[in-house]
C-alpha atoms as a PDB file:
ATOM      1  CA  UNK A   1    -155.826 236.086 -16.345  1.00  0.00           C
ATOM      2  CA  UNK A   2    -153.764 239.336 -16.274  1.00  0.00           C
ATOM      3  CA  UNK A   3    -150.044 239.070 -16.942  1.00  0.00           C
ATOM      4  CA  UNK A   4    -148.649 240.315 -13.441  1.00  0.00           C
ATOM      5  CA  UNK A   5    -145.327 242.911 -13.057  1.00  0.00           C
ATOM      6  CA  UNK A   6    -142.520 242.386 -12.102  1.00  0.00           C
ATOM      7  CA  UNK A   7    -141.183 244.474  -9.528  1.00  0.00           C
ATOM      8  CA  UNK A   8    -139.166 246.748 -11.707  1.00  0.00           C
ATOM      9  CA  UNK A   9    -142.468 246.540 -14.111  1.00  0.00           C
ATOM     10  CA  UNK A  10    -144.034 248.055 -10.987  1.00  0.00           C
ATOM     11  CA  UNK A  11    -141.471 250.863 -11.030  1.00  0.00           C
ATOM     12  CA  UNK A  12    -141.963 251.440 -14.139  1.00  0.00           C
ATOM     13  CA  UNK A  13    -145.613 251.498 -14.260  1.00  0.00           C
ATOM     14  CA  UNK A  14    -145.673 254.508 -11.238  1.00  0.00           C
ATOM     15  CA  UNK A  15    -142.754 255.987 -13.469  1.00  0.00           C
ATOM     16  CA  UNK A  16    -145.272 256.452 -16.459  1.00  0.00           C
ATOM     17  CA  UNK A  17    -147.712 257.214 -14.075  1.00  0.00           C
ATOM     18  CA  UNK A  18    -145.577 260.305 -13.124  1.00  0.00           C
ATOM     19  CA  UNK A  19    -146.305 259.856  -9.021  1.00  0.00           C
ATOM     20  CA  UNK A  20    -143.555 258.613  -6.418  1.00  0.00           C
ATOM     21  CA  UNK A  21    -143.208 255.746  -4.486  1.00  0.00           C
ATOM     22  CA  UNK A  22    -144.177 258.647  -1.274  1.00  0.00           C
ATOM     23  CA  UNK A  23    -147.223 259.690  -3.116  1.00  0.00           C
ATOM     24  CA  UNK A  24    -148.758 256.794  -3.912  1.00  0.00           C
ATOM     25  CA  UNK A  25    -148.204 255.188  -0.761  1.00  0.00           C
ATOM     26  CA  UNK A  26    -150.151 258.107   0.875  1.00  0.00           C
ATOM     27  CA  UNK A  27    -152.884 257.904  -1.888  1.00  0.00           C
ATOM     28  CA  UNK A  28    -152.983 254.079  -1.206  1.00  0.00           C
ATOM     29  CA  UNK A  29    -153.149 254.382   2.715  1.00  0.00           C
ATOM     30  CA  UNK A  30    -150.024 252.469   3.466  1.00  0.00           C
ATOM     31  CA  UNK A  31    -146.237 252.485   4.824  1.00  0.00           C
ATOM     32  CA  UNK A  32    -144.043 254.437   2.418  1.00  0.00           C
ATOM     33  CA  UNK A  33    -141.048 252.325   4.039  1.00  0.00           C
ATOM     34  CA  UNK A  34    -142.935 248.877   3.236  1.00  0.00           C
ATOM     35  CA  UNK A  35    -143.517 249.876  -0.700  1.00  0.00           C
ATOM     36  CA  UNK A  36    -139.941 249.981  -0.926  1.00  0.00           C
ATOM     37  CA  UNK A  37    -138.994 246.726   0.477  1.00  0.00           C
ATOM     38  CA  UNK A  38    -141.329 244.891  -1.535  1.00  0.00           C
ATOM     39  CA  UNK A  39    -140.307 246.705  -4.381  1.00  0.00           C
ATOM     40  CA  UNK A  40    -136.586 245.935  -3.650  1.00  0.00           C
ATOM     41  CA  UNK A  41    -137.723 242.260  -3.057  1.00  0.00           C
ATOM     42  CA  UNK A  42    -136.776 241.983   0.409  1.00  0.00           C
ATOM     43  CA  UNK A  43    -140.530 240.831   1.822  1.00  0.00           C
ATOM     44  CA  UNK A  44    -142.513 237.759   0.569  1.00  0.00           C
ATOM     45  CA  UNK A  45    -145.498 239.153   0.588  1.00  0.00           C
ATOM     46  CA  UNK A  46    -148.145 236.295   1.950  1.00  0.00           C
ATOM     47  CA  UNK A  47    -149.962 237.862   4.033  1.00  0.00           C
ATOM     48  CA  UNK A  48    -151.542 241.667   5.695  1.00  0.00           C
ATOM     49  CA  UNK A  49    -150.517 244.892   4.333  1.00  0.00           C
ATOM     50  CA  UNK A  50    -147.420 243.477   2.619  1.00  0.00           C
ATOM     51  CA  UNK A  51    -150.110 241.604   0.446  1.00  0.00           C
ATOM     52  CA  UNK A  52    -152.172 244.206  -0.160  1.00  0.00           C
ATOM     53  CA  UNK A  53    -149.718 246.286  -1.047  1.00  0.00           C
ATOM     54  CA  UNK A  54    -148.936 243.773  -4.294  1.00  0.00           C
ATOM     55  CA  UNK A  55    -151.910 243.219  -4.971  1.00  0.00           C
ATOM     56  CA  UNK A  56    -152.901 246.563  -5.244  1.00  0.00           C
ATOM     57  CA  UNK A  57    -149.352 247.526  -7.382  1.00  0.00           C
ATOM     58  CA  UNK A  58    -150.643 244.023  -9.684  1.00  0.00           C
ATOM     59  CA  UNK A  59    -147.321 242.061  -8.305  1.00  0.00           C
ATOM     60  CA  UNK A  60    -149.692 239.764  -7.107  1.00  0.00           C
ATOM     61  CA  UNK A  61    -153.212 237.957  -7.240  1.00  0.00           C
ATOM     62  CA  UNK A  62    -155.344 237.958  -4.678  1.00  0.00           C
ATOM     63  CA  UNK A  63    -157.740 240.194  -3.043  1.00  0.00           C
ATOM     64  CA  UNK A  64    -157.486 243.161  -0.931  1.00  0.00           C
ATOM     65  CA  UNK A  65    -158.098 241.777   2.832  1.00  0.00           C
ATOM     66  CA  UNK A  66    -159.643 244.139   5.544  1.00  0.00           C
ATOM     67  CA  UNK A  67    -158.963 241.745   8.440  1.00  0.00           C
ATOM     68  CA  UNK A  68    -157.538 243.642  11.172  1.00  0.00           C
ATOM     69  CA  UNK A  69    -153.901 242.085  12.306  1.00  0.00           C
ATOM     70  CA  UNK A  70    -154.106 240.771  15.438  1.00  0.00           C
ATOM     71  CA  UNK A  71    -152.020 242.283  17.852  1.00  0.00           C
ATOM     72  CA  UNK A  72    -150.506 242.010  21.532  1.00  0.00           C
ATOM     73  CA  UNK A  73    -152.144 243.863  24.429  1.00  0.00           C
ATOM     74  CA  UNK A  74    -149.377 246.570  25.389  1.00  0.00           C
ATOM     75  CA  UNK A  75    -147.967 245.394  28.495  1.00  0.00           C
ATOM     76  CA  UNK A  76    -148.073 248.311  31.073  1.00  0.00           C
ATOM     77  CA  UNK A  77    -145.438 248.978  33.861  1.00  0.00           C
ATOM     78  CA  UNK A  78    -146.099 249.402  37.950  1.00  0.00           C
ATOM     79  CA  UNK A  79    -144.431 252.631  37.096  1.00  0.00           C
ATOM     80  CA  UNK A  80    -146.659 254.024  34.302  1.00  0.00           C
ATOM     81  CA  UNK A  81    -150.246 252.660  35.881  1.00  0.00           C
ATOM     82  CA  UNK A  82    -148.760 254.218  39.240  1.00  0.00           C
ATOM     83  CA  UNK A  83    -148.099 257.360  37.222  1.00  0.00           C
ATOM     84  CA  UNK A  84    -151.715 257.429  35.297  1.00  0.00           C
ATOM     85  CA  UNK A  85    -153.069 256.782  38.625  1.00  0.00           C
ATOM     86  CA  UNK A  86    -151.481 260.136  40.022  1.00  0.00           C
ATOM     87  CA  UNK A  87    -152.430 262.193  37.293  1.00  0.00           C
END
């Protein structure tokens, strides 16, 4: 089993890789912002794109998960259908 980093291991590690926390999250597919507070500690991690994203930097075991997060229908207003409806 593979030792995993720490999150200023994962620093380091893009810092000898010479790339940014920006440019890897835009080779990686995934929220610039979000990198940074998992690298700064402030998410947990457990599950969706926060996951991924440690797994991916090897904070984390697991595997990568493709399961869509599940989200709310947008509510629309009697203003905006009206509007749509007009247009």
């Amino acid at each position: 089993m593979k030792k995993l980093r720490t999150a200023a291991e994962a620093r380091a590690w893009l810092d000898y890789q010479g790339i940014s926390i920006a440019q890897w999250s835009r080779e990686n597919k995934v929220s610039d912002a979000l990198v940074r507070e998992i690298l700064a500690g402030r998410k947990k991690c457990m599950r969706g794109m926060s996951h991924n994203i440690a797994v991916l930097l090897g904070m984390k075991n697991g595997v990568i998960t493709t399961r869509p997060a599940r989200v709310a229908p947008v509510r629309v207003s009697a203003k905006a259908s009206q509007a749509g409806a007009l247009a």
